[in-house]
C-alpha atoms as a PDB file:
ATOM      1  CA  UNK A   1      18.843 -28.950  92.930  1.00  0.00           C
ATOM      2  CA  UNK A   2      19.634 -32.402  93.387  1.00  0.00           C
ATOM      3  CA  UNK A   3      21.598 -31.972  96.864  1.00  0.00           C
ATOM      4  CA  UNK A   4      18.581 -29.681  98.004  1.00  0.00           C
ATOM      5  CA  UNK A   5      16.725 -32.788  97.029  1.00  0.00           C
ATOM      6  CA  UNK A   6      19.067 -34.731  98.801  1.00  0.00           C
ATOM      7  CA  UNK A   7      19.044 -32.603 101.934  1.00  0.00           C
ATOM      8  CA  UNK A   8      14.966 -32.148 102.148  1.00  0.00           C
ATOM      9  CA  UNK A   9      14.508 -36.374 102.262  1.00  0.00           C
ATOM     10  CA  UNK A  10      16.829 -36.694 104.790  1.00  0.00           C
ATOM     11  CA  UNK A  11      15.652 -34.039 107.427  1.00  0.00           C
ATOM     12  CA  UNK A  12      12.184 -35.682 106.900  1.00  0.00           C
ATOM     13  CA  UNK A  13      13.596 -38.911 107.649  1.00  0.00           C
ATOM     14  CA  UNK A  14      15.447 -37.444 110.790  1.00  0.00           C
ATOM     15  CA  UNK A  15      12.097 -35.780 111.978  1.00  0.00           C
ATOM     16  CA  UNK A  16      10.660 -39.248 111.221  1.00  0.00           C
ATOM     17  CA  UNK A  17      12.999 -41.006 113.590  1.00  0.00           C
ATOM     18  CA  UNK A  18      12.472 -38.569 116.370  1.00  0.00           C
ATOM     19  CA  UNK A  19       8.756 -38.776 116.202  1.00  0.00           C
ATOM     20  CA  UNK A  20       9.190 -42.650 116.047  1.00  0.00           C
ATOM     21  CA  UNK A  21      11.201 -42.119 119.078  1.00  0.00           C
ATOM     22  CA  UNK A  22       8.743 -39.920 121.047  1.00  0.00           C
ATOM     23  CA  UNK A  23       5.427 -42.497 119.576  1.00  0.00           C
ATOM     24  CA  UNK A  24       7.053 -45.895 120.886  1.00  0.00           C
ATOM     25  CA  UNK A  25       6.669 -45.394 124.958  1.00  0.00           C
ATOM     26  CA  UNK A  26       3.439 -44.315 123.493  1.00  0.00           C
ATOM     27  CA  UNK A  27       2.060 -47.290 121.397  1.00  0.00           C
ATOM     28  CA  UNK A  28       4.132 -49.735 123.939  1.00  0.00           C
ATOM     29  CA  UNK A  29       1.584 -48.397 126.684  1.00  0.00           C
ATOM     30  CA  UNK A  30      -1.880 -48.630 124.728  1.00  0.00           C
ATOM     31  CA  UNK A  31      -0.861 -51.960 123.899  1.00  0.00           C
ATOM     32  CA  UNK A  32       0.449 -53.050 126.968  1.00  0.00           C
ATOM     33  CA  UNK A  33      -3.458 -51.668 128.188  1.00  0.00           C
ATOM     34  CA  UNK A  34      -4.717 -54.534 126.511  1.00  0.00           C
ATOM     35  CA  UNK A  35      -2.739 -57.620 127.203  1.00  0.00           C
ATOM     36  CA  UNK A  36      -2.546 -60.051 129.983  1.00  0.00           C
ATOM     37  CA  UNK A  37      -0.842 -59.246 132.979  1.00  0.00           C
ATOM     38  CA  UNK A  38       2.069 -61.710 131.664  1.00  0.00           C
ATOM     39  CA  UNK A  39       1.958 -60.128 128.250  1.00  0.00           C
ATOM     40  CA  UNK A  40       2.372 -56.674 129.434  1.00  0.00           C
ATOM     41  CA  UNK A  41       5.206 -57.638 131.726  1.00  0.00           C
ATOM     42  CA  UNK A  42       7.434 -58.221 128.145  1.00  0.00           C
ATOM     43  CA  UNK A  43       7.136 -54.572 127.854  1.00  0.00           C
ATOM     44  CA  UNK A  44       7.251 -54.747 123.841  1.00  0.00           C
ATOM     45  CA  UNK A  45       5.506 -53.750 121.194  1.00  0.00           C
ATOM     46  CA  UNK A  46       3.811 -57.109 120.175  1.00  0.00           C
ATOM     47  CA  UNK A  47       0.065 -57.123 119.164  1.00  0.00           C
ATOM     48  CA  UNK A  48      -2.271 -58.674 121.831  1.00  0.00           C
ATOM     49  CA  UNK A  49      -3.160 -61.848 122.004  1.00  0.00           C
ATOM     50  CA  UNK A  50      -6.643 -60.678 123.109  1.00  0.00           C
ATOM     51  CA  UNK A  51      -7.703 -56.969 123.180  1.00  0.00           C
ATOM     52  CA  UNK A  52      -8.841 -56.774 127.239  1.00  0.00           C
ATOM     53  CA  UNK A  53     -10.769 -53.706 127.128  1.00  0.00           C
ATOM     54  CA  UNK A  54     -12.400 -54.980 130.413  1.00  0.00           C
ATOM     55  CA  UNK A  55      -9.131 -53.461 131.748  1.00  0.00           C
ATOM     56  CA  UNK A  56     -10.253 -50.400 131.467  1.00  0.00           C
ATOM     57  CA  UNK A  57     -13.053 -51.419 133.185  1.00  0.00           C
ATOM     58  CA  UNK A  58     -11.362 -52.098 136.137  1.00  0.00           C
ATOM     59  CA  UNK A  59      -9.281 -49.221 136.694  1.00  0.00           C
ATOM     60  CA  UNK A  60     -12.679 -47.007 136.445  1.00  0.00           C
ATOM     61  CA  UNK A  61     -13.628 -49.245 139.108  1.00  0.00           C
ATOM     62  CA  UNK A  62     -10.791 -50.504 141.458  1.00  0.00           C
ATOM     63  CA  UNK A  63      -8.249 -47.122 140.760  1.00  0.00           C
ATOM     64  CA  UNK A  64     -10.769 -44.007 141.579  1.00  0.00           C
ATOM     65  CA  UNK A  65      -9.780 -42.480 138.324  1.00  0.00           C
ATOM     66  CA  UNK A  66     -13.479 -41.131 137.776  1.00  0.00           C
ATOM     67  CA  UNK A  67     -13.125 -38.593 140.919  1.00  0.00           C
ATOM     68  CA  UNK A  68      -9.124 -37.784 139.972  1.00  0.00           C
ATOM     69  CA  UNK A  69     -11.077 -36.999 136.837  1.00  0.00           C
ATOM     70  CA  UNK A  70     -13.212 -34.619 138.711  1.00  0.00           C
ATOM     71  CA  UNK A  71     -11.023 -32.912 141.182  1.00  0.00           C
ATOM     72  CA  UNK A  72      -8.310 -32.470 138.034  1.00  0.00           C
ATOM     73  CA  UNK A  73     -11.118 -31.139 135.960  1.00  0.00           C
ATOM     74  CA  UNK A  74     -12.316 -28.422 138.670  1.00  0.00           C
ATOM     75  CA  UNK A  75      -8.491 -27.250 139.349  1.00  0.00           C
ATOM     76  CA  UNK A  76      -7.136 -27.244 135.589  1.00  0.00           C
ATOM     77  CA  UNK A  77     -10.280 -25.533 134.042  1.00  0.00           C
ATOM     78  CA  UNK A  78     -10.702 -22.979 136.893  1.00  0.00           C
ATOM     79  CA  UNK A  79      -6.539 -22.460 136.892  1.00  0.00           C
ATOM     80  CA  UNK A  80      -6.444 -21.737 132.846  1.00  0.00           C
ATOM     81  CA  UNK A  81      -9.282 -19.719 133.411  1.00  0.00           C
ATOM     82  CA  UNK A  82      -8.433 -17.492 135.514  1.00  0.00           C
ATOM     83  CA  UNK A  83      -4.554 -17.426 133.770  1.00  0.00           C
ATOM     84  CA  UNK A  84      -5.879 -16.389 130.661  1.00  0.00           C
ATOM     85  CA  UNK A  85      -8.621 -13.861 131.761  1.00  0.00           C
ATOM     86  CA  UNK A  86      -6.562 -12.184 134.146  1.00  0.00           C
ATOM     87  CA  UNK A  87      -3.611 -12.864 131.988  1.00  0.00           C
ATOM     88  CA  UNK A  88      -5.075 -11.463 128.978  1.00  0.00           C
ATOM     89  CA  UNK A  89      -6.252  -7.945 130.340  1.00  0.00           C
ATOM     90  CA  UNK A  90      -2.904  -7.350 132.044  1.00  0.00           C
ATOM     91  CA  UNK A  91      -1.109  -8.281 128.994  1.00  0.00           C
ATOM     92  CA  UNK A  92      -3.238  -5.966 126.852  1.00  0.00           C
ATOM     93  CA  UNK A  93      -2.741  -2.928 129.123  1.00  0.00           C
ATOM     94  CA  UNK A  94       1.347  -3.778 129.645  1.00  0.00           C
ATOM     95  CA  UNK A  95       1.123  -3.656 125.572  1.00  0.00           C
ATOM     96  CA  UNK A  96      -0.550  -0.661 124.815  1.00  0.00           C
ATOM     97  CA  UNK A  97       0.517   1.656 127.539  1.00  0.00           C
ATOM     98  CA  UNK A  98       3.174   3.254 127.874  1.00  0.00           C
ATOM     99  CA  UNK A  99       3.659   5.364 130.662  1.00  0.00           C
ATOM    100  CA  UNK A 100       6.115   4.158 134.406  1.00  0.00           C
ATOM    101  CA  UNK A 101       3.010   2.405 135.821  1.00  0.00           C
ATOM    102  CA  UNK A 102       2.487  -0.169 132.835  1.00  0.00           C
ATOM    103  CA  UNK A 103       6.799   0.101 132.493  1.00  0.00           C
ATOM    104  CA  UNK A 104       6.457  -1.250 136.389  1.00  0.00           C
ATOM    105  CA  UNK A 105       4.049  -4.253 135.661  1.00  0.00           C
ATOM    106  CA  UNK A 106       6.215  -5.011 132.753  1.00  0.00           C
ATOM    107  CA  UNK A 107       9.416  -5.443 135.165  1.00  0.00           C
ATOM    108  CA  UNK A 108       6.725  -6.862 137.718  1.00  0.00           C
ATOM    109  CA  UNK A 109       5.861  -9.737 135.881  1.00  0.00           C
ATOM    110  CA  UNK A 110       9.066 -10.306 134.167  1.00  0.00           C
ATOM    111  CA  UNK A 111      10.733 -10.999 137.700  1.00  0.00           C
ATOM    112  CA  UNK A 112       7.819 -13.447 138.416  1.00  0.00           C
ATOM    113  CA  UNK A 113       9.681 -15.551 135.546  1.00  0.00           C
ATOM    114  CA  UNK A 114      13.062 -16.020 138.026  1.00  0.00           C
ATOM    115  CA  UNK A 115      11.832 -16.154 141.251  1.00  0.00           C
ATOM    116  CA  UNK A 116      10.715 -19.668 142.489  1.00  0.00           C
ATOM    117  CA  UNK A 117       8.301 -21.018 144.522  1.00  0.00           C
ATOM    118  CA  UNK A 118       9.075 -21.186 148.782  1.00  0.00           C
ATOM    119  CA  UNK A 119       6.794 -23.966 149.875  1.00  0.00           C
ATOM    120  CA  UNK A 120       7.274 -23.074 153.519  1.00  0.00           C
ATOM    121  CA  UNK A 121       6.060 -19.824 153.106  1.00  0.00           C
ATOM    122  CA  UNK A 122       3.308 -20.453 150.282  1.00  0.00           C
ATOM    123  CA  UNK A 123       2.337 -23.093 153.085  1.00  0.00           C
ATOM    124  CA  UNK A 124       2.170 -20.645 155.740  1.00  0.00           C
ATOM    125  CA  UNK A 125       0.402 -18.299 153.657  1.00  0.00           C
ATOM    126  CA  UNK A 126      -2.128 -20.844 153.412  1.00  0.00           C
ATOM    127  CA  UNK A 127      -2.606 -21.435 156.696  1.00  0.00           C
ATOM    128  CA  UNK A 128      -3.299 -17.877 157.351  1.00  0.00           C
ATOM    129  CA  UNK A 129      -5.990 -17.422 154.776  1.00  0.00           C
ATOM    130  CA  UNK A 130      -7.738 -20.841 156.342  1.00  0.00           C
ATOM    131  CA  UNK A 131      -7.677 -22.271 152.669  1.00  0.00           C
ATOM    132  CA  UNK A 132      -4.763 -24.951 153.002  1.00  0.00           C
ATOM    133  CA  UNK A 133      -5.893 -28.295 151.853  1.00  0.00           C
ATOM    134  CA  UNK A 134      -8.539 -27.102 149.597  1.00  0.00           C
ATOM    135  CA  UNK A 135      -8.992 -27.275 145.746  1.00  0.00           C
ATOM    136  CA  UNK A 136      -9.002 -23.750 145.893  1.00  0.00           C
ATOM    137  CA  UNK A 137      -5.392 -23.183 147.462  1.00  0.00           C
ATOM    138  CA  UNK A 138      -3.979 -24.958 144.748  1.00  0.00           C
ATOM    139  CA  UNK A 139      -5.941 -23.538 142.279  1.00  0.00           C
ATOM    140  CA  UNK A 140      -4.226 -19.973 143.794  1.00  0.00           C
ATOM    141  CA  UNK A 141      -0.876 -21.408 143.362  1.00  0.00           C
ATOM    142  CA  UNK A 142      -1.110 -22.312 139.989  1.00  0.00           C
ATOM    143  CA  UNK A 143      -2.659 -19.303 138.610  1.00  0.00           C
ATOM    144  CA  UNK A 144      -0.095 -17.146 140.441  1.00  0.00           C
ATOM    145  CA  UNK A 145       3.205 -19.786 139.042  1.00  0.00           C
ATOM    146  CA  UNK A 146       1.406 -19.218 135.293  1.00  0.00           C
ATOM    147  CA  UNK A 147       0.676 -15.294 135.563  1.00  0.00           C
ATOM    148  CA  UNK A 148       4.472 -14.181 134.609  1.00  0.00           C
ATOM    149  CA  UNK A 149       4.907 -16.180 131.275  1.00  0.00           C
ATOM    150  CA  UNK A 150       0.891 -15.449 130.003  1.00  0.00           C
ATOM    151  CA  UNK A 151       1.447 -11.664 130.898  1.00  0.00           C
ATOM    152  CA  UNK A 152       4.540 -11.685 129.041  1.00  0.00           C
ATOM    153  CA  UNK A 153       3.644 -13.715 125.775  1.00  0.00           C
ATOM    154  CA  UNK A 154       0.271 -11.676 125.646  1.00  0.00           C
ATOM    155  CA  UNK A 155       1.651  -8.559 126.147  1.00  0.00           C
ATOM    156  CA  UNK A 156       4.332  -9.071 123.532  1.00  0.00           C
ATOM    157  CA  UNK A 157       1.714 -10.080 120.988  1.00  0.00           C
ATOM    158  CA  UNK A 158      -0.175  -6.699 121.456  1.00  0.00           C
ATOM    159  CA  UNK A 159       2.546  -4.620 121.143  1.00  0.00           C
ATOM    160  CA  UNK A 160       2.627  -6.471 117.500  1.00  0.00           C
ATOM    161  CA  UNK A 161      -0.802  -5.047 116.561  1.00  0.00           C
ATOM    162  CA  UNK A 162      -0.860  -1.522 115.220  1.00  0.00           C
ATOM    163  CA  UNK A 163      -2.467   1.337 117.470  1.00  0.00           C
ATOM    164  CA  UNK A 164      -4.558   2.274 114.485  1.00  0.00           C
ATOM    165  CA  UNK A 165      -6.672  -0.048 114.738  1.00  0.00           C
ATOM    166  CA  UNK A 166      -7.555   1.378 118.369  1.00  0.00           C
ATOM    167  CA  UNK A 167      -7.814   4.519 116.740  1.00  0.00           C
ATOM    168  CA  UNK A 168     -10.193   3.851 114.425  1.00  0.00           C
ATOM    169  CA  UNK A 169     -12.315   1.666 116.825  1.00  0.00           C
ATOM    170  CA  UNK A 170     -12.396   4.788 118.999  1.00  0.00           C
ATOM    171  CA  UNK A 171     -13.206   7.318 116.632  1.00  0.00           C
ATOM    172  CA  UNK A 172     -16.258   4.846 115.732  1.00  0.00           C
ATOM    173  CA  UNK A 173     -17.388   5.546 119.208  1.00  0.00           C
ATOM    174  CA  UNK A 174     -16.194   2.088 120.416  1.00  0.00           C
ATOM    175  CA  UNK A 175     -15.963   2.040 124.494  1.00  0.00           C
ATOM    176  CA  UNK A 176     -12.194   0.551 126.469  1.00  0.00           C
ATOM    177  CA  UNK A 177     -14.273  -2.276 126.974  1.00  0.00           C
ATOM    178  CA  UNK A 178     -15.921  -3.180 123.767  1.00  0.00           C
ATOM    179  CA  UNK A 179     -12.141  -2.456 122.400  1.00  0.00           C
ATOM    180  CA  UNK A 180     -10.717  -5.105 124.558  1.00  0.00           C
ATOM    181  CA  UNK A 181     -13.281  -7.072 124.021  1.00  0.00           C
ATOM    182  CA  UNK A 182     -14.642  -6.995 120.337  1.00  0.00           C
ATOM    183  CA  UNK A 183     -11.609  -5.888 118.962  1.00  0.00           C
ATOM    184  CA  UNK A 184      -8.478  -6.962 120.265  1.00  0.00           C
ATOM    185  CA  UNK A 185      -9.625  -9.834 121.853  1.00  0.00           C
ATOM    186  CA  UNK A 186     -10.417 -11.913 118.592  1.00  0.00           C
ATOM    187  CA  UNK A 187      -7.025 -10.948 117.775  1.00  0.00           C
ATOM    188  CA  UNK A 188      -5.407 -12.278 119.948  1.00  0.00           C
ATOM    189  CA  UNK A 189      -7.293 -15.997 119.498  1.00  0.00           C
ATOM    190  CA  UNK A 190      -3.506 -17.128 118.697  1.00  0.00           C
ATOM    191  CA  UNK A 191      -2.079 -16.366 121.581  1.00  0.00           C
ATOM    192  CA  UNK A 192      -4.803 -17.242 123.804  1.00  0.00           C
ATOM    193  CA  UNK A 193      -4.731 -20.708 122.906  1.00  0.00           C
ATOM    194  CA  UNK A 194      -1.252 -21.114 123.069  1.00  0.00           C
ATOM    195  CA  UNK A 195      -1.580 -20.522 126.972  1.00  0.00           C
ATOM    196  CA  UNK A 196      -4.869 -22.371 127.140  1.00  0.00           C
ATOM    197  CA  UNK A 197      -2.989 -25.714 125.998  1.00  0.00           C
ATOM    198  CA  UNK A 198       0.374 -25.057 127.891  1.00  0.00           C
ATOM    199  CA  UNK A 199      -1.498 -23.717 131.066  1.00  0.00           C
ATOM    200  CA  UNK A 200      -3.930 -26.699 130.877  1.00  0.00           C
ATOM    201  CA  UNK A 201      -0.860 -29.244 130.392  1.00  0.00           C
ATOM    202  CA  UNK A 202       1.126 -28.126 133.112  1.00  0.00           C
ATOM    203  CA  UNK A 203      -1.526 -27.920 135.920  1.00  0.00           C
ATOM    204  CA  UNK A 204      -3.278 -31.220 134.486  1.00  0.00           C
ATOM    205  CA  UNK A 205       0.300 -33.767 134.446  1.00  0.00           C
ATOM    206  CA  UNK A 206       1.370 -31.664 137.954  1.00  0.00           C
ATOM    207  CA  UNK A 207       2.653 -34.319 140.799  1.00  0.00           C
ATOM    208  CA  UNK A 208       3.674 -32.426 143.563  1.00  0.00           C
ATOM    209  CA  UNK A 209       1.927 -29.091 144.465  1.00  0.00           C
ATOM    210  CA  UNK A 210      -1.327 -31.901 145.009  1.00  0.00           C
ATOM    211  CA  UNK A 211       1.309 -34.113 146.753  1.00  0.00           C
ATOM    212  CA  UNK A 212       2.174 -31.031 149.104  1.00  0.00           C
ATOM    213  CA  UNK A 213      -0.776 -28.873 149.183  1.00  0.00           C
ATOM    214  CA  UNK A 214      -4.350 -31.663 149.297  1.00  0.00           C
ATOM    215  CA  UNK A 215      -4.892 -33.239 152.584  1.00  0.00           C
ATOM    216  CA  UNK A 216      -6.984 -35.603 151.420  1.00  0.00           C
ATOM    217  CA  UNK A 217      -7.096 -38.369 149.151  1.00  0.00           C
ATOM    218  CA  UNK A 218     -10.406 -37.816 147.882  1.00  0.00           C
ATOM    219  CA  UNK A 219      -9.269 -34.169 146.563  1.00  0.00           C
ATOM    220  CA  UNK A 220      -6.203 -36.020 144.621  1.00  0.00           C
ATOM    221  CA  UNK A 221      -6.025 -34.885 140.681  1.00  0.00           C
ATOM    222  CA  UNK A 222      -5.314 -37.878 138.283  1.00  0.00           C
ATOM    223  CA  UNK A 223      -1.799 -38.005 138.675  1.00  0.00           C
ATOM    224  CA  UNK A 224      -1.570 -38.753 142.606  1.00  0.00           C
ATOM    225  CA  UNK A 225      -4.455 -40.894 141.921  1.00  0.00           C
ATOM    226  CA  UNK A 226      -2.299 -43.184 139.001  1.00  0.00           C
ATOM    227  CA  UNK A 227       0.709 -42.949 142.135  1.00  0.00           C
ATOM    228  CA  UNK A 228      -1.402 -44.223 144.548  1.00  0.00           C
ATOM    229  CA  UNK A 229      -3.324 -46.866 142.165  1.00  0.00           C
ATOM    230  CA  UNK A 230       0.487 -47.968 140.856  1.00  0.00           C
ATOM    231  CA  UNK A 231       1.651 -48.592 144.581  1.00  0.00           C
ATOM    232  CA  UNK A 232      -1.503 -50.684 145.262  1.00  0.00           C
ATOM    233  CA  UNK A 233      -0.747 -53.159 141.648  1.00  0.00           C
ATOM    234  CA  UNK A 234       3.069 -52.666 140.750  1.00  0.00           C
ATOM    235  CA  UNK A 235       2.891 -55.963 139.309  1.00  0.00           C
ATOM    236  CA  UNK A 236       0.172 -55.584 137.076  1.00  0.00           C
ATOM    237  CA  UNK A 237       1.060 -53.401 134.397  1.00  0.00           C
ATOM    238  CA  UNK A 238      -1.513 -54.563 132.029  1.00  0.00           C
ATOM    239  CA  UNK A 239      -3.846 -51.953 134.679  1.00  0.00           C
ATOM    240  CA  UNK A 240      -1.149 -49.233 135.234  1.00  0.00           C
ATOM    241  CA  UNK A 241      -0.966 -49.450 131.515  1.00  0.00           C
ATOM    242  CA  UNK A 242      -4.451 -48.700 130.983  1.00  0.00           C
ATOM    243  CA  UNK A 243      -4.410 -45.697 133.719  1.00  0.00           C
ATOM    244  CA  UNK A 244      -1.783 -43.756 132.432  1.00  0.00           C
ATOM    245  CA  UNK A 245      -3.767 -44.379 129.184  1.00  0.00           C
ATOM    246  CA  UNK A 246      -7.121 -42.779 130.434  1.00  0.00           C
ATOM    247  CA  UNK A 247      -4.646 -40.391 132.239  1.00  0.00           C
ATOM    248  CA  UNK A 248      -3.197 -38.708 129.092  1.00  0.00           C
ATOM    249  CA  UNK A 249      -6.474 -39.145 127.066  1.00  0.00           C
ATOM    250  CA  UNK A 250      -7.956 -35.401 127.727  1.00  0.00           C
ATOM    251  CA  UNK A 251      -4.897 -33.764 126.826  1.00  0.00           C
ATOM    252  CA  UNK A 252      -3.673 -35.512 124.128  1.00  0.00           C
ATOM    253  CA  UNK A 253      -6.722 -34.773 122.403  1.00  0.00           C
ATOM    254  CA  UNK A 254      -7.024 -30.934 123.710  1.00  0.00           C
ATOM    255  CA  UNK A 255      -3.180 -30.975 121.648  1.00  0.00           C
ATOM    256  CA  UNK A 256      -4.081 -32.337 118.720  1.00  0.00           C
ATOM    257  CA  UNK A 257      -7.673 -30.072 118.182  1.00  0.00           C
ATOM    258  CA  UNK A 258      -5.299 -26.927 118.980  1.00  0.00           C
ATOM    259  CA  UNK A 259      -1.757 -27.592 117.544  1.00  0.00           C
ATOM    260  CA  UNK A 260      -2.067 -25.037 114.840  1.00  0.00           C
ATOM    261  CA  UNK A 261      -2.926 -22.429 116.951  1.00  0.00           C
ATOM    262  CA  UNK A 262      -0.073 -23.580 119.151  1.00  0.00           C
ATOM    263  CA  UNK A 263       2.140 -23.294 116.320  1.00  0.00           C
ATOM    264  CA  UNK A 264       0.925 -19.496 115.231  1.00  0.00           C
ATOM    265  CA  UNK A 265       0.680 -17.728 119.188  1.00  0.00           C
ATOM    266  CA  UNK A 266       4.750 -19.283 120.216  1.00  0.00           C
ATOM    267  CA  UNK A 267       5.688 -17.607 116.562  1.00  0.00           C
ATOM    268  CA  UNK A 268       3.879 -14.663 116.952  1.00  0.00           C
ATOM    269  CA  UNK A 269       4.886 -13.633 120.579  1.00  0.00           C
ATOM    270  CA  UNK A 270       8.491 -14.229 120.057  1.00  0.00           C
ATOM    271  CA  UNK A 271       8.755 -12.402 116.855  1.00  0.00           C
ATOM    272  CA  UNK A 272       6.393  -9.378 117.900  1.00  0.00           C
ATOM    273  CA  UNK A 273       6.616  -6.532 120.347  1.00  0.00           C
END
C-alpha cells in the first residue's frame, strides 16, 4: 500500500514537471506582452514593472491582426465545417454498411492517410478551376488533407454502436435521415468534437498552405500575418509578444471548453470498431 502510495505521488509530480515544462514558454510570453521593450528582451519570467496593456493596443492597430482574424475565421470555420459534415455522413455509412462499395471507401480513405500532398499539381489544379489565390482554394485543400483521418475515427466509432438501435428506430417508422440525424448523430457528439478541436487547430496555427496558396496579403490568416508583423519589429518583442498572445487566444480557449470531449471521442474511436 505504501509503495502504491509511493508510486501515485511521484507520477503526479512527473506530470507536474511536464506541464510546468509545456506552461513556461507560455507564461514567459503573456508576460513578456506586458513589459517594456527592454524588459521583454530578458526573456524571463519576472513580473512587470508596469502591466502595458496599451501593447495590445498597438498590435490591433500597427500588425493587421483584426483582418488575419477575419480571413482565419472564414477558412477554419468553413474548413471544420465542411470536415465534419461531410466527414460525419461518410463515416456513418463506411460503419454501418457492409457490402464491397462501403469495403472500397473504407480502403479509399484509409490510403488518403499515406499519400501526401504534391503542391505542383494541387497548384495546377488550381489554376484550372480559376480558384488559385482565393480563400476558397485553401479552404478545398484543407478539407480534402482532413477527410481521411475524420472518415476513419468516425467510422470506427459507429461500428462501436449496436445495429439495434437502428433496428428499433426503424421499426418505429424512423426515416435514413431522421436515423442519421436524430439518432446516431447525438451519439456520436464525442467524436464530433474531437475533430472539431483538432480540425480547427490544425487549419487555424497552419503557416504554409497560406504562404503557398494566398496571393495577397490582405487574404493572410493570423499566422502569416504574426510573420509578416515579426519581420517589420524583430526587436520589439514586448509587441511580438503580445501577437502571438492574441494569436493563440481563440484556440486555447476552444481547448479548454472541449477537453473532455477530446478526451472521450480519441478513447472511443481507438478502442471501438
Amino acid at each position: 500500500m505504501k509503495k502504491q502510495k509511493t508510486y501515485r505521488t511521484m507520477k503526479y509530480l512527473l506530470l507536474l514537471f511536464l506541464a510546468l515544462v509545456y506552461l513556461i514558454p507560455v507564461v514567459m510570453m503573456v508576460l513578456g506582452s506586458l513589459k517594456t521593450q527592454s524588459q521583454a528582451l530578458q526573456f524571463d519570467l519576472s513580473w512587470p514593472r508596469e502591466f502595458l496593456w496599451s501593447n495590445y493596443t498597438y498590435v490591433l492597430k500597427r500588425g493587421n491582426i483584426l483582418n488575419g482574424y477575419k480571413n482565419s475565421i472564414i477558412i477554419t470555420g468553413c474548413a471544420t465545417f465542411l470536415v465534419i459534415l461531410c466527414g460525419a455522413f461518410a463515416g456513418i455509412l463506411i460503419g454501418r454498411r457492409y457490402d464491397k462499395r462501403a469495403k472500397g471507401l473504407y480502403y479509399f480513405f484509409l490510403l488518403g492517410l499515406t499519400m501526401t500532398m504534391q503542391t505542383a499539381s494541387t497548384f495546377a489544379l488550381l489554376k484550372t478551376l480559376h480558384i488559385y489565390g482565393s480563400l476558397l482554394a485553401v479552404i478545398c485543400i484543407y478539407v480534402g488533407l482532413r477527410m481521411p483521418f475524420t472518415v476513419m475515427t468516425f467510422s470506427s466509432f459507429v461500428k462501436g454502436i449496436p445495429r439495434e438501435i437502428d433496428e428499433a428506430a426503424i421499426v418505429d417508422g424512423c426515416g435514413l435521415l431522421n436515423l442519421t440525424l436524430r439518432i446516431l448523430v447525438p451519439i456520436l457528439k464525442p467524436i464530433m468534437i474531437t475533430n472539431l478541436v483538432v480540425t480547427a487547430i490544425s487549419v487555424w496555427n497552419d503557416f504554409m498552405l497560406p504562404l503557398f496558396f494566398l496571393n495577397s496579403s490582405r487574404k493572410w490568416t493570423v499566422p502569416l500575418t504574426i510573420y509578416n508583423f515579426f519581420g517589420m519589429y524583430a526587436r520589439d518583442w514586448n509587441y511580438v509578444f503580445a501577437a502571438l498572445t492574441l494569436t493563440i487566444l481563440p484556440i486555447l480557449v476552444l481547448y479548454l471548453f472541449l477537453q473532455k470531449y477530446i478526451v472521450e471521442g480519441m478513447t472511443s474511436g481507438a478502442v471501438k470498431g
